[in-house]
Structure formats: structure tokens, C-alpha cells
C-alpha atoms as a PDB file:
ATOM      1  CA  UNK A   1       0.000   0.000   0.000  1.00  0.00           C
ATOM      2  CA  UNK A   2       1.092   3.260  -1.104  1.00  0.00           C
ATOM      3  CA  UNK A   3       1.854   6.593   1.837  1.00  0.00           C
ATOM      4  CA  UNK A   4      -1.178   8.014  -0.332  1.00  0.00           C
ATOM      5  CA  UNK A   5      -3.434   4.809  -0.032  1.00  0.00           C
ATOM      6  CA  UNK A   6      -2.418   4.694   3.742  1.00  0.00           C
ATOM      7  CA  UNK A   7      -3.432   8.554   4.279  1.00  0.00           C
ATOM      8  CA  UNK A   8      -6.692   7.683   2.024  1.00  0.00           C
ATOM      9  CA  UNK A   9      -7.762   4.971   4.222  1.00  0.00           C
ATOM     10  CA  UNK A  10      -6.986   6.430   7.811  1.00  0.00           C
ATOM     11  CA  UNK A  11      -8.597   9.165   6.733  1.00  0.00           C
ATOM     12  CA  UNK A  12     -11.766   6.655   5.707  1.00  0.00           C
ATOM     13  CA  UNK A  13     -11.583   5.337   8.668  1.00  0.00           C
ATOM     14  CA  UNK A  14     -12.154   7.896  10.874  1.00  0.00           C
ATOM     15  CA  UNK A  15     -14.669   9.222   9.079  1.00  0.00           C
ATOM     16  CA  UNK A  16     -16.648   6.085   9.296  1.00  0.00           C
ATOM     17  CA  UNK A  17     -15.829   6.502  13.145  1.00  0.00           C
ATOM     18  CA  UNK A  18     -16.607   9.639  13.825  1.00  0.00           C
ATOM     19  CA  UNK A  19     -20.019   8.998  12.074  1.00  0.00           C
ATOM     20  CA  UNK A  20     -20.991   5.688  13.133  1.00  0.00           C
ATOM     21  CA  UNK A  21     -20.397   7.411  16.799  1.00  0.00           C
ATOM     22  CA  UNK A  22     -22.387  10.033  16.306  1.00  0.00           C
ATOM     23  CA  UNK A  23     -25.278   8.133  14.865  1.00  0.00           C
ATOM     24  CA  UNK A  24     -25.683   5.754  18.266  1.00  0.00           C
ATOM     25  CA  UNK A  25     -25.795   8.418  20.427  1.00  0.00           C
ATOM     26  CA  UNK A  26     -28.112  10.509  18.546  1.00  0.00           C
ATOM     27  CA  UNK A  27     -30.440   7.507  18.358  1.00  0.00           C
ATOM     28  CA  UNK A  28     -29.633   5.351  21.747  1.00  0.00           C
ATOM     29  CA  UNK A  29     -27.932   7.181  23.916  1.00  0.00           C
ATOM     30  CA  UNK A  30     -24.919   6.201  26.304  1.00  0.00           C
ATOM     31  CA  UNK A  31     -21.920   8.166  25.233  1.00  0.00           C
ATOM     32  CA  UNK A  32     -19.471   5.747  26.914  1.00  0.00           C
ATOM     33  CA  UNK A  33     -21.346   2.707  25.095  1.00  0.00           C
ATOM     34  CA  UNK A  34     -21.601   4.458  21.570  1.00  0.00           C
ATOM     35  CA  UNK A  35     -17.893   5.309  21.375  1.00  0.00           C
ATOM     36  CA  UNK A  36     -16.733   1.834  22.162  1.00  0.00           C
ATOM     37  CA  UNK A  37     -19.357  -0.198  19.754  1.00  0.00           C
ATOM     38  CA  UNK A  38     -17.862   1.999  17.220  1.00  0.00           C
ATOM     39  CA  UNK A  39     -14.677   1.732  18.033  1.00  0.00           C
ATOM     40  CA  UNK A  40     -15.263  -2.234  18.624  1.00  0.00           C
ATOM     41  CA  UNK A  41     -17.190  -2.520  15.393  1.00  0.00           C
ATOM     42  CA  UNK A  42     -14.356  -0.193  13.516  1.00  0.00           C
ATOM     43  CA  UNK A  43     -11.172  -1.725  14.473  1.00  0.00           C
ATOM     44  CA  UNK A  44     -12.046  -5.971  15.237  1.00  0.00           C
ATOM     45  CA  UNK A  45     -12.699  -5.186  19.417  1.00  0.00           C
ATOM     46  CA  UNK A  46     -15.982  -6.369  19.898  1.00  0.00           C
ATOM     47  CA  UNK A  47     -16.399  -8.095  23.113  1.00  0.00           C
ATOM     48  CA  UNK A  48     -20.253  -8.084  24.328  1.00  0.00           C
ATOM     49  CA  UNK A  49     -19.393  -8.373  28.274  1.00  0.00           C
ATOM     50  CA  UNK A  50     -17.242  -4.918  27.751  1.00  0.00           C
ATOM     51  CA  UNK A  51     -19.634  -3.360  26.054  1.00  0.00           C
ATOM     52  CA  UNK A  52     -21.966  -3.979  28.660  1.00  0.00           C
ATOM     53  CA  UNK A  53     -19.542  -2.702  31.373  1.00  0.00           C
ATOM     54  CA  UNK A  54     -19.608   0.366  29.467  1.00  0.00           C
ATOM     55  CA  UNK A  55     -23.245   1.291  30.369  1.00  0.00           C
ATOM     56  CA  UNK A  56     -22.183   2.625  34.014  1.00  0.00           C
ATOM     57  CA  UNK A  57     -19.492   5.169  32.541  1.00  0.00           C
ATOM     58  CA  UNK A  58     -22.180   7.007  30.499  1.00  0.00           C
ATOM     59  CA  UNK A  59     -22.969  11.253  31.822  1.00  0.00           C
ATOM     60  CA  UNK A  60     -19.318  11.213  33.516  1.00  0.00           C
ATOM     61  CA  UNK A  61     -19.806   7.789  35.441  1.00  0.00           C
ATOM     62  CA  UNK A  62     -23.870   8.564  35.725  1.00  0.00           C
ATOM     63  CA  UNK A  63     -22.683  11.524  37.839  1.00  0.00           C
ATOM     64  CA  UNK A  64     -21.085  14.254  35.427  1.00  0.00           C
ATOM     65  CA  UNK A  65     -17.411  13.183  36.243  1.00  0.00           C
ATOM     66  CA  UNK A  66     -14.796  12.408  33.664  1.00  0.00           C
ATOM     67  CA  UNK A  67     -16.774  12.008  30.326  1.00  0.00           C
ATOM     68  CA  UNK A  68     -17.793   8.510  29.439  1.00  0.00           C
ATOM     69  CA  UNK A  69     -17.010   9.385  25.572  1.00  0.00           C
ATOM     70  CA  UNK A  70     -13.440   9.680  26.667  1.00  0.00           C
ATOM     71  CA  UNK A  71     -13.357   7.107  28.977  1.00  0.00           C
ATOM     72  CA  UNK A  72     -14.596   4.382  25.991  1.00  0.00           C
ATOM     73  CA  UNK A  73     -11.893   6.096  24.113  1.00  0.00           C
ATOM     74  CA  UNK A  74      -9.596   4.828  26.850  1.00  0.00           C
ATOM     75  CA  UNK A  75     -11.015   1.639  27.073  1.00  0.00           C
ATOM     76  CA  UNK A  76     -10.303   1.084  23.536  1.00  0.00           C
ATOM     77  CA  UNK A  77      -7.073   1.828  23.295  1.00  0.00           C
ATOM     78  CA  UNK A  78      -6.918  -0.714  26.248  1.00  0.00           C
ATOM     79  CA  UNK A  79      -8.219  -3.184  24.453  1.00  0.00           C
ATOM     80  CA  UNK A  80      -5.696  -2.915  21.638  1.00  0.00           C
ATOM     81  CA  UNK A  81      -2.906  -2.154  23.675  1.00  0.00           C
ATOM     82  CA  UNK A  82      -3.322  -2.622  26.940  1.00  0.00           C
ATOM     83  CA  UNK A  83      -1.749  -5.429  29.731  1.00  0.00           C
ATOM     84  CA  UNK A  84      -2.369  -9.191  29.067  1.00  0.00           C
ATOM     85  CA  UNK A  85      -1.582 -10.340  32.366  1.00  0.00           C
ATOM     86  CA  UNK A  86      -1.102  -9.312  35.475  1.00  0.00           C
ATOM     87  CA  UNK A  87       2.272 -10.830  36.277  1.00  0.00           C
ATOM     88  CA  UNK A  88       3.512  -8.212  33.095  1.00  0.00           C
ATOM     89  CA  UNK A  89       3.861  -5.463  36.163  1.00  0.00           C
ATOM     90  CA  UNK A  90       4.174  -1.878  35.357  1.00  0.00           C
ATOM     91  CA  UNK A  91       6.148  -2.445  32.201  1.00  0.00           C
ATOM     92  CA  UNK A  92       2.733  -4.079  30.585  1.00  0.00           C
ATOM     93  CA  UNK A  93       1.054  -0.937  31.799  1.00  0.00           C
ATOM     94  CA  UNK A  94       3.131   1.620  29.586  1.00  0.00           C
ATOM     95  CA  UNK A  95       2.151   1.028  25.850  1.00  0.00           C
ATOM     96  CA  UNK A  96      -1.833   1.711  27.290  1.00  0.00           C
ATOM     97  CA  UNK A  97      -0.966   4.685  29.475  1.00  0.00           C
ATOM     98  CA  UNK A  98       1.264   6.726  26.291  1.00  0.00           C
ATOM     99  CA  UNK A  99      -1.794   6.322  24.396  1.00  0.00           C
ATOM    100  CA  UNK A 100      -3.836   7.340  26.881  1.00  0.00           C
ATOM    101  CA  UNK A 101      -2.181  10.652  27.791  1.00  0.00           C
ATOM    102  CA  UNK A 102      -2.489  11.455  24.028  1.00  0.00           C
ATOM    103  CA  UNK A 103      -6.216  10.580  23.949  1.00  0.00           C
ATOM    104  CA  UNK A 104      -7.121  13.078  27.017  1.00  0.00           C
ATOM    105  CA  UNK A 105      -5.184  16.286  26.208  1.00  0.00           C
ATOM    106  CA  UNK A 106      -6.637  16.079  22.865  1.00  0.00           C
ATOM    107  CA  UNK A 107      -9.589  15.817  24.469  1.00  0.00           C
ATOM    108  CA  UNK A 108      -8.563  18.419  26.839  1.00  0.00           C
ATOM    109  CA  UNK A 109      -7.503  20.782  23.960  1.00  0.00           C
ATOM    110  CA  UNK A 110     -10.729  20.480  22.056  1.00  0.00           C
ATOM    111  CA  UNK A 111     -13.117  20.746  24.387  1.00  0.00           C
ATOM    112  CA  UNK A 112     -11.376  22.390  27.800  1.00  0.00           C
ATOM    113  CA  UNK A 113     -11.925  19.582  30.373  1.00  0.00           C
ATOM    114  CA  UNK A 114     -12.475  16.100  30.705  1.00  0.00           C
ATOM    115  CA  UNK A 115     -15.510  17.002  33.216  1.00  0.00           C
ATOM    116  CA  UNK A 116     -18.991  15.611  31.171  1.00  0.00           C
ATOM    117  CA  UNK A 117     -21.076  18.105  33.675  1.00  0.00           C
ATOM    118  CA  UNK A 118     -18.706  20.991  32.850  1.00  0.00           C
ATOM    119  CA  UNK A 119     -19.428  20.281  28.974  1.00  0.00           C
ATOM    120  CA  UNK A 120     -22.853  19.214  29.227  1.00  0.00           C
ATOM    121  CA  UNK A 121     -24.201  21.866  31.618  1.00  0.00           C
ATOM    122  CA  UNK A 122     -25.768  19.500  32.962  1.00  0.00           C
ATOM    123  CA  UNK A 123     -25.799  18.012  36.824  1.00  0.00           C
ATOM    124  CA  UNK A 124     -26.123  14.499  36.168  1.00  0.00           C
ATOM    125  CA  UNK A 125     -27.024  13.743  39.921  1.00  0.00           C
ATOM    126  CA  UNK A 126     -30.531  15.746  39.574  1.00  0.00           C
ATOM    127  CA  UNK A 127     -33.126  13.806  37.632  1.00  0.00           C
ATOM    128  CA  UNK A 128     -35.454  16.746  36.808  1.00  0.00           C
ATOM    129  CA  UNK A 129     -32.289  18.144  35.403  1.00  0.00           C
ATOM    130  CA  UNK A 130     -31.470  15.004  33.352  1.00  0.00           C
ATOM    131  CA  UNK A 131     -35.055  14.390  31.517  1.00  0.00           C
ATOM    132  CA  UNK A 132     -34.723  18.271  30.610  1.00  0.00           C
ATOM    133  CA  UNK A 133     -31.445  17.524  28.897  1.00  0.00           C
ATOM    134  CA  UNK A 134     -32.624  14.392  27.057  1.00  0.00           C
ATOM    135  CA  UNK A 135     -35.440  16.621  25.937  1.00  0.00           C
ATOM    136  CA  UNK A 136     -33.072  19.609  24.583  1.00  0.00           C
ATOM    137  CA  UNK A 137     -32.134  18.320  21.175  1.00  0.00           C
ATOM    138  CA  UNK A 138     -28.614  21.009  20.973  1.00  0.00           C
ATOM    139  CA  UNK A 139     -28.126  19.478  23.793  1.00  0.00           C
ATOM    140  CA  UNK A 140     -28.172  15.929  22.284  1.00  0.00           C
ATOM    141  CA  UNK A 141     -26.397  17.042  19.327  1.00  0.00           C
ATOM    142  CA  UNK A 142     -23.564  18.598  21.557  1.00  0.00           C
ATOM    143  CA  UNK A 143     -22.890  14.917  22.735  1.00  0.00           C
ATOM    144  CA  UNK A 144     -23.647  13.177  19.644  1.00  0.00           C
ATOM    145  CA  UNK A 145     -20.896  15.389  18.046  1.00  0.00           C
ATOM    146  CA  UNK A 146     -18.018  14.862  20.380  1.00  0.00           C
ATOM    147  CA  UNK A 147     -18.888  11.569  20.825  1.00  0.00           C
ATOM    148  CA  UNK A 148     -18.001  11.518  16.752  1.00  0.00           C
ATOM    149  CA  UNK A 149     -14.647  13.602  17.836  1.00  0.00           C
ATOM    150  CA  UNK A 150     -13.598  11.369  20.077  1.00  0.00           C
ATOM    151  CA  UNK A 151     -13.988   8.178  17.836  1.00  0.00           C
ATOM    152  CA  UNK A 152     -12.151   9.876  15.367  1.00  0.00           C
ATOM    153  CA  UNK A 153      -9.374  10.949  17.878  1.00  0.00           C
ATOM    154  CA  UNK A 154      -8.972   7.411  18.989  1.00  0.00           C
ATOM    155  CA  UNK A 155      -8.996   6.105  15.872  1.00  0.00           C
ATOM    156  CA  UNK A 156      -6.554   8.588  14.603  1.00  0.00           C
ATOM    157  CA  UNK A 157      -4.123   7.869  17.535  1.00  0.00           C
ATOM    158  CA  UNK A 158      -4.242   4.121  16.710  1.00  0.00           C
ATOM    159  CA  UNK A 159      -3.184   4.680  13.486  1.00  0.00           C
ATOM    160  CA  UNK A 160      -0.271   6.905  14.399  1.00  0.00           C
ATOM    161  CA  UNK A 161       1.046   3.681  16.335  1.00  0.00           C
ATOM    162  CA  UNK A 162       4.862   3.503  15.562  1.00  0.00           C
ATOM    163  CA  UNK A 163       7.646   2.398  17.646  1.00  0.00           C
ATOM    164  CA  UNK A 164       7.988   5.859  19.488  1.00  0.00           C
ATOM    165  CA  UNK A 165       4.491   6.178  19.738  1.00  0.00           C
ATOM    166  CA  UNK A 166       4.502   6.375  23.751  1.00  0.00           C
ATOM    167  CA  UNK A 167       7.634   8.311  24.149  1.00  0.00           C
ATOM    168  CA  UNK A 168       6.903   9.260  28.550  1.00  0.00           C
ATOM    169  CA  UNK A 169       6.165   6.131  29.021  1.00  0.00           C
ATOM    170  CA  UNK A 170      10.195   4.701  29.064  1.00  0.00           C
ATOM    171  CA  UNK A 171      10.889   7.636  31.373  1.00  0.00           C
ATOM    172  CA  UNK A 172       7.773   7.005  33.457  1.00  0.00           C
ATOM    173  CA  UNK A 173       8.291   2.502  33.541  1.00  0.00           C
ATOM    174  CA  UNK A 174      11.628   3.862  34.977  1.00  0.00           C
ATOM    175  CA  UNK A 175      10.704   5.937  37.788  1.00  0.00           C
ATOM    176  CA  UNK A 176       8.036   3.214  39.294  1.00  0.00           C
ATOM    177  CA  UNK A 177      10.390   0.457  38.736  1.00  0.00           C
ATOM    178  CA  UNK A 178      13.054   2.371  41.218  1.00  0.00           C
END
């Protein structure tokens, strides 16, 4: 495959990402649970029993904390390259945690905090104030959107994988392993 073909088809497939995101939460709901089954469905993850672990990080953990978009992000860059076992210590933590870092101050930089009730406006812990939200459709398109942004960011880092693609982490493995 060409550098042009590769360019062509990363850029494909975050499109398709960012899209496919978008659409689930528009219809269904469940930022944390649209941004992995599109991620799962995009890049070969799918696991059902994740996907239904997902349902509790939705709103910022059902409470308005650290978006659930993001944290699916995470989860899927877990799943590609996170620990196997265990017994792998802190040096099978590293590849996971460089790609992580990446993944939230993009997020960080687009959007200007990781907190869902600071970008929703919305108090996550008050149920009047939830079924007025799920009612307000800029609302819904506001998380529909960067649900789409943050498919596309994960897929984008994926894709940038090379063999300095986690460049704190050798710094990092060697200050816990003191």
C-alpha cells in the first residue's frame, strides 16, 4: 500500500468513526457505550461483556465526572494495547498509558476539560435536570458530536502507532520500577 493509499484509508476510517459514533448516540444514547461499539465494530474489538460494562461510565460515570465518551476512548485503546496479564507489572502498563495521555489532552484541547457536567451543563445527579437535557435536542447534538470527535481521535491515535508512539512512558516505567 502506497503513503497516499495509507493517508486515504486512515482518513476513511475515521470518518466512518466519527459517524458511526455520532449516529448511536443521537439515536440510543450512552456516550461511553456508543464510542466503544464503534470503536469495537471499527477496528475488530468487539467483546459483548465490555460493552456492557460500558453502560455505568455514560454522563461522567452517571454523575457528570470524567466524560464517558473519553473514557470508551480509553477503554479502547486498552483493548488494543493494553496489559495481558497481570504478572507483566508496570512495564505491561506503559504502551496503554502513552496512548492514553495522548487521547485526554486532545480531548482536553478540544473541548477544555475532561468534566462531562462541565461540557454538558448538565448536573447528572438531579433527575429533573437530566429528563430536561434528554429533551433539549442542541443538547443531544452537543454529545452526539463529540462523541463523533472522540472516535475519530482514537482512531486517529491508533493509526499513528509507531515504535515511538509512547515516548513518557520509558521515562515514566523507569521511575516506578526504582
Amino acid at each position: 500500500m502506497t503513503d497516499h493509499e495509507m493517508i486515504k484509508s486512515k482518513e476513511v476510517l475515521k470518518k466512518k468513526a466519527r459517524e458511526k459514533a455520532y449516529r448511536y448516540e443521537f439515536q440510543f444514547h450512552g456516550c461511553s457505550q456508543a464510542v466503544l461499539l464503534t470503536l469495537q465494530e471499527v477496528l475488530g474489538l468487539e467483546d459483548e461483556l465490555t460493552f456492557k460494562a460500558a453502560s455505568a461510565l455514560s454522563a461522567g460515570l452517571c454523575s457528570g465526572k470524567t466524560c464517558g465518551a473519553l473514557t470508551a476512548g480509553v477503554m479502547a485503546l486498552g483493548m488494543r494495547h493494553g496489559r495481558a496479564h497481570i504478572k507483566d507489572g508496570v512495564e505491561g502498563l506503559m504502551p496503554a498509558l502513552g496512548y492514553t495521555q495522548r487521547l485526554v489532552q486532545r480531548f482536553e484541547q478540544e473541548f477544555g476539560t475532561t468534566s462531562c457536567r462541565e461540557i454538558s451543563g448538565v448536573d447528572w445527579m438531579d433527575l429533573q435536570a437530566v429528563a430536561e437535557a434528554m429533551a433539549n435536542s442542541e443538547g443531544l447534538e452537543k454529545c452526539a458530536q463529540l462523541c463523533g470527535k472522540v472516535a475519530e481521535m482514537t482512531v486517529e491515535i491508533l493509526s499513528e502507532a509507531t515504535s515511538d508512539a509512547t515516548p513518557n512512558t520509558k521515562l515514566l516505567s523507569a521511575c516506578l520500577l526504582k
